[in-house]
C-alpha atoms as a PDB file:
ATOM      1  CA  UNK A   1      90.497  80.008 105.267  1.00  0.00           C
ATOM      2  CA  UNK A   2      90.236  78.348 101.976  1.00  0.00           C
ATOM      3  CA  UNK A   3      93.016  79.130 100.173  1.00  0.00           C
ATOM      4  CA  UNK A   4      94.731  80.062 103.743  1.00  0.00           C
ATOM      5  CA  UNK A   5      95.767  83.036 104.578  1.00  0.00           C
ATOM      6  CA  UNK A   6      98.492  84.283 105.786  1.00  0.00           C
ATOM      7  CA  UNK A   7      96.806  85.527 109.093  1.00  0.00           C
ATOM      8  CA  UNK A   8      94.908  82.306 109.300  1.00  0.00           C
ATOM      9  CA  UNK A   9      97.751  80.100 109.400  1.00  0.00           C
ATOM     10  CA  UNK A  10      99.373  82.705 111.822  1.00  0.00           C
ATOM     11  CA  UNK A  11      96.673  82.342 114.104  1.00  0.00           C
ATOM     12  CA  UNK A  12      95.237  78.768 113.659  1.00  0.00           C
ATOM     13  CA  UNK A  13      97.227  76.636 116.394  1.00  0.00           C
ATOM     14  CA  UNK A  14      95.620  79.740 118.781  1.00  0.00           C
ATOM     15  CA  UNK A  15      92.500  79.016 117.563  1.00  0.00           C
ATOM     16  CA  UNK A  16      92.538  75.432 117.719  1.00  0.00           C
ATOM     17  CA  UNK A  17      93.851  75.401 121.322  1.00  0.00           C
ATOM     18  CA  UNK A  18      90.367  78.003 122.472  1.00  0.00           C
ATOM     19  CA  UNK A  19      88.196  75.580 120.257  1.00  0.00           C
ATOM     20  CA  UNK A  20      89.606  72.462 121.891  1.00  0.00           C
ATOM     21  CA  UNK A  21      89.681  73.866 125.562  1.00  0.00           C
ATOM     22  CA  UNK A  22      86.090  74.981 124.664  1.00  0.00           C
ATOM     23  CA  UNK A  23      85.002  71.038 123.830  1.00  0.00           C
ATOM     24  CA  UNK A  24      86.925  70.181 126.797  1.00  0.00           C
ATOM     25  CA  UNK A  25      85.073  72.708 129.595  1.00  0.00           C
ATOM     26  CA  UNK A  26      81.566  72.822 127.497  1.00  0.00           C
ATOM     27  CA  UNK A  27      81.378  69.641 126.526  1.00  0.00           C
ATOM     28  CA  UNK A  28      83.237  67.669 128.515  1.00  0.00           C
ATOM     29  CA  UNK A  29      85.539  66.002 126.284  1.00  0.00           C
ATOM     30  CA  UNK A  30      88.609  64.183 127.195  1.00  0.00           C
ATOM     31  CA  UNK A  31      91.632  66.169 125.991  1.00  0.00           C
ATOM     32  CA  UNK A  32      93.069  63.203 123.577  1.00  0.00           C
ATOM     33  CA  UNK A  33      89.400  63.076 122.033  1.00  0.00           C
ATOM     34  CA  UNK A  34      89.840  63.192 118.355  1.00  0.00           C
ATOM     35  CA  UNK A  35      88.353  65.706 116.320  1.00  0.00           C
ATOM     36  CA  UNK A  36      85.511  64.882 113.627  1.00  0.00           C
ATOM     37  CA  UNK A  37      87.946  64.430 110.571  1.00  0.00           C
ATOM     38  CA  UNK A  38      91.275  63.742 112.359  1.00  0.00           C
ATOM     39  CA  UNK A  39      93.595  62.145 110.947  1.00  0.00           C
ATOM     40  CA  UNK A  40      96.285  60.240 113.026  1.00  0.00           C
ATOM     41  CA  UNK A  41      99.971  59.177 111.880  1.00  0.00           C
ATOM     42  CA  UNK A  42     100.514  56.365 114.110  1.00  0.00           C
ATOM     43  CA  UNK A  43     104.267  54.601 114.290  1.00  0.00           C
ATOM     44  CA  UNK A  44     103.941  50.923 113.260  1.00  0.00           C
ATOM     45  CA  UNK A  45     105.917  49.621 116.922  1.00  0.00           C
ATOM     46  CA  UNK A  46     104.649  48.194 120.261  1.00  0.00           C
ATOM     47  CA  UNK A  47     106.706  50.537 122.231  1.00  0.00           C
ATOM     48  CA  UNK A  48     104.701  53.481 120.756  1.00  0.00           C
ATOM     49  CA  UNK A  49     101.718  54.664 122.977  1.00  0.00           C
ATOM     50  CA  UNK A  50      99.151  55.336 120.392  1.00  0.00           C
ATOM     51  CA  UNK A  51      99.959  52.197 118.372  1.00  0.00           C
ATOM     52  CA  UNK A  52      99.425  50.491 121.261  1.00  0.00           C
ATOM     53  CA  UNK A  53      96.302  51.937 122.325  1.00  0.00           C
ATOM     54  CA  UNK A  54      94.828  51.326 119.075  1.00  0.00           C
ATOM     55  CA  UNK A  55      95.615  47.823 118.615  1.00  0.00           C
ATOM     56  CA  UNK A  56      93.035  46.066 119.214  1.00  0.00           C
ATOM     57  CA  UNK A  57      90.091  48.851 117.677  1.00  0.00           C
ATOM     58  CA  UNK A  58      92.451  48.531 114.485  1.00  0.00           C
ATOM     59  CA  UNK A  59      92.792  44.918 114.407  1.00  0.00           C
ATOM     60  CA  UNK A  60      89.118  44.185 115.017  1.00  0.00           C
ATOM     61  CA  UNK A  61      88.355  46.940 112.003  1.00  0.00           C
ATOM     62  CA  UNK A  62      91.252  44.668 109.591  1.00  0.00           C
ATOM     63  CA  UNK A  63      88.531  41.645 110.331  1.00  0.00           C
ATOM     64  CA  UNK A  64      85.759  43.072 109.215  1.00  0.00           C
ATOM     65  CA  UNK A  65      86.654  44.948 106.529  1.00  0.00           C
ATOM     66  CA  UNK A  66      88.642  41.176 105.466  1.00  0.00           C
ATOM     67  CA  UNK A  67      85.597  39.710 106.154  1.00  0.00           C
ATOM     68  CA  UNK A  68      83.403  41.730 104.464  1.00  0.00           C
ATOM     69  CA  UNK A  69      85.064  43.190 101.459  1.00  0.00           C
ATOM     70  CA  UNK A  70      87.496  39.552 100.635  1.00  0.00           C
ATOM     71  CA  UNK A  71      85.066  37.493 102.458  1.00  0.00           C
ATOM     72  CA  UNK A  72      87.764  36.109 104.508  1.00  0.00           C
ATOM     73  CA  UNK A  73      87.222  33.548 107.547  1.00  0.00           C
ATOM     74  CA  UNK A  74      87.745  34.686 111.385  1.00  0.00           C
ATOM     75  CA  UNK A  75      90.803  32.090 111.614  1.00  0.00           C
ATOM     76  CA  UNK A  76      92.417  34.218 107.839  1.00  0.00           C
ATOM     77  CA  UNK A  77      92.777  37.533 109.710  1.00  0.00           C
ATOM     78  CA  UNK A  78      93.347  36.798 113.549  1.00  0.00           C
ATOM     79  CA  UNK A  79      95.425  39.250 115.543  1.00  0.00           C
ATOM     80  CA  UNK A  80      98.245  37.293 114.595  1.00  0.00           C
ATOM     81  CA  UNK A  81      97.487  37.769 110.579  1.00  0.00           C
ATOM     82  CA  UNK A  82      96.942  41.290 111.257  1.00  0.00           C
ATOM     83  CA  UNK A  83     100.310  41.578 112.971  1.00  0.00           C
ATOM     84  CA  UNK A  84     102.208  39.633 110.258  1.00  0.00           C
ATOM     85  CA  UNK A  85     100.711  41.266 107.839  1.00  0.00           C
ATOM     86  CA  UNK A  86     100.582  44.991 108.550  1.00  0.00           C
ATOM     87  CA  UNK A  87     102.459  45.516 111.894  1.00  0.00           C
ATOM     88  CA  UNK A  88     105.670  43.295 110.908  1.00  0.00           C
ATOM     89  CA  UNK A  89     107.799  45.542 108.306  1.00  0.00           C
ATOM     90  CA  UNK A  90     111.440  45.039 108.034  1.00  0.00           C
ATOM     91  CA  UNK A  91     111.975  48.860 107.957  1.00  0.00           C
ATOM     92  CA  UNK A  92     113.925  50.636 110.888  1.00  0.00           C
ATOM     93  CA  UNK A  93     111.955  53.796 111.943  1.00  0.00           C
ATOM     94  CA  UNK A  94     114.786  56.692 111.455  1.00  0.00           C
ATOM     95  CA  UNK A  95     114.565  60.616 112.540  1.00  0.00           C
ATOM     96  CA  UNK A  96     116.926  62.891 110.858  1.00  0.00           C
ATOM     97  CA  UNK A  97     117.399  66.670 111.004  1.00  0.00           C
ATOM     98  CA  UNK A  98     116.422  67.311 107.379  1.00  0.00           C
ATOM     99  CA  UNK A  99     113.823  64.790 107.466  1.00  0.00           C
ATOM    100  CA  UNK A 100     109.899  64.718 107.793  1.00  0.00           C
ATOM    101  CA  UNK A 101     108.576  65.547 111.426  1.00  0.00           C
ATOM    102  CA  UNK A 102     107.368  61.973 111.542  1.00  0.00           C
ATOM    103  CA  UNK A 103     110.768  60.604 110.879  1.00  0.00           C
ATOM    104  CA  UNK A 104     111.218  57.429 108.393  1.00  0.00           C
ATOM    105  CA  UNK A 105     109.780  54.106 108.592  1.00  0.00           C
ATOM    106  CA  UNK A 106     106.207  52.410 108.444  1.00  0.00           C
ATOM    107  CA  UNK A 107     102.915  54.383 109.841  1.00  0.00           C
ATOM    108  CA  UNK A 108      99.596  53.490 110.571  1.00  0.00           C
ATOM    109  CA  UNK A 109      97.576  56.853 109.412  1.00  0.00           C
ATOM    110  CA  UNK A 110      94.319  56.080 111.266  1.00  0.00           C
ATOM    111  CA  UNK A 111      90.874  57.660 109.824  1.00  0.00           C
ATOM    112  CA  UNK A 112      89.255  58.951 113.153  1.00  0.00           C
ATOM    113  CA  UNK A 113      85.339  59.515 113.459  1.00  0.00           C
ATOM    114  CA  UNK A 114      83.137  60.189 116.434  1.00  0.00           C
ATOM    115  CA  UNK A 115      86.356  58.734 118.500  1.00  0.00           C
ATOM    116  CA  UNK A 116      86.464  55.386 116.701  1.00  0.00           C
ATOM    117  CA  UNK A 117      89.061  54.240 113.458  1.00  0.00           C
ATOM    118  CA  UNK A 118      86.714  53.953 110.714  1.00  0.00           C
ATOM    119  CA  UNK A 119      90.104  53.524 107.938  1.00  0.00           C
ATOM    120  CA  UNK A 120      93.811  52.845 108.005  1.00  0.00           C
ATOM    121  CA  UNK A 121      95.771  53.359 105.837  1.00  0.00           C
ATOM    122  CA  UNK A 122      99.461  51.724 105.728  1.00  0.00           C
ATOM    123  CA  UNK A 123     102.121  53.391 104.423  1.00  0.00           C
ATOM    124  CA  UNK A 124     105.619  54.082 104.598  1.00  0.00           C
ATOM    125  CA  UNK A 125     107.301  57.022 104.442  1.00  0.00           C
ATOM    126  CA  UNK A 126     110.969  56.748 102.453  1.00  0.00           C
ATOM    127  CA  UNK A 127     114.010  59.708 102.015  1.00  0.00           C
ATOM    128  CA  UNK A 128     112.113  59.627  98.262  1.00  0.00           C
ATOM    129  CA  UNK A 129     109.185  58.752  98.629  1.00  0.00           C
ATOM    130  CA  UNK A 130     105.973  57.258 100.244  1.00  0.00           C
ATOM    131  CA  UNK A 131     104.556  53.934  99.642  1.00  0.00           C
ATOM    132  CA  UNK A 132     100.855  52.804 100.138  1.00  0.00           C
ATOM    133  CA  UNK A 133     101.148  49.584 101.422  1.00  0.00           C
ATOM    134  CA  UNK A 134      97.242  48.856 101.945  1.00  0.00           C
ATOM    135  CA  UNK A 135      94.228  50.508 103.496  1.00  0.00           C
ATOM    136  CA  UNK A 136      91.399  48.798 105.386  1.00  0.00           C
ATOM    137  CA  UNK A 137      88.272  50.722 106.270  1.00  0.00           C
ATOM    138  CA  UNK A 138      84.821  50.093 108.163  1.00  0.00           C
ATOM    139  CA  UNK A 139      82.271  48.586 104.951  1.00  0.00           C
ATOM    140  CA  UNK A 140      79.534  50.779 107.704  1.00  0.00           C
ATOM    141  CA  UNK A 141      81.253  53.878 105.565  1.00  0.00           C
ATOM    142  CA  UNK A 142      82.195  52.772 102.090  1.00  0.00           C
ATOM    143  CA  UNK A 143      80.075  55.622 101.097  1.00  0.00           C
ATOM    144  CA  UNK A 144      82.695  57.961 101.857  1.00  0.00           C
ATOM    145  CA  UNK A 145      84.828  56.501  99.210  1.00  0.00           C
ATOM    146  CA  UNK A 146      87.692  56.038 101.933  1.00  0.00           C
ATOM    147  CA  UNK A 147      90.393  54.956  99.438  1.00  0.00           C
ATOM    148  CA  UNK A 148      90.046  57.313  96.972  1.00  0.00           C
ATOM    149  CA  UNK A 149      90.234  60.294 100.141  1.00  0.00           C
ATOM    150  CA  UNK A 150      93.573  58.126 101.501  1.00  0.00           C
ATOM    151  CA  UNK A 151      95.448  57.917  97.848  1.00  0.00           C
ATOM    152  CA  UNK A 152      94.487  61.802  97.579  1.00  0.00           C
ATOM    153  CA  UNK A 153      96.148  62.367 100.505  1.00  0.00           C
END
């Protein structure tokens, strides 16, 4: 698998699907359970399930890695702070036929562990480029060197 195959990327959607209906019917996991290193590229919009979903787990990580890491107060990065800071972006989310999967505009990609955000990094993806706007992570795993893995990326 490492460097991929041709026969492994052939077959690894197959794969995936036997290994996740395996979790799902051995271990009883819920089918939108992330996996251990999943990484999730999450539209930055209220009308977008996932985003909103995660809302709240990603706005109470912002706080404490604020709190923690820039020793911010509780009233410096609020919901609202979060939202003005990292949820407002004056880009218009665009899909076009040439373009990425994702489409254009601003992204959440959420660092999933164990089913819980432990990083987010916000970026947004251009026609030329993609731009790291900021990344927030749980302090609990600054051992991981979570902004370092995120600029790699």
């Amino acid at each position: 698998s490492s460097p991929p195959s041709s026969q492994f990327k052939a077959t690894f959607q197959e794969s995936y699907q036997v290994y996740k209906r395996y979790q799902m019917v051995i271990h009883k996991d819920p089918p939108d359970k992330p996996t251990i290193n999943q990484v999730r590229l999450v539209p930055v919009s209220f009308e977008d399930p996932q985003f909103k979903s995660s809302f709240n787990q990603s706005a109470s990580l912002f706080a404490k890695y604020q709190m923690s890491v820039h020793k911010d107060t509780p009233s410096d990065c609020g919901e609202n702070e979060f939202t003005r800071f990292l949820c407002d972006s004056p880009l218009e989310a665009e899909h076009v036929p040439n373009g990425p999967e994702c489409g254009y505009g601003s992204f959440h990609q959420q660092y999933w562990l164990d089913g819980k955000i432990i990083a987010v990094g916000v970026i947004d993806i251009l026609p030329y480029c993609v731009s790291s706007v900021y990344l927030y992570y749980d302090p609990d795993f600054s051992f991981l060197s979570l902004g370092v893995y995120s600029a790699l990326r």
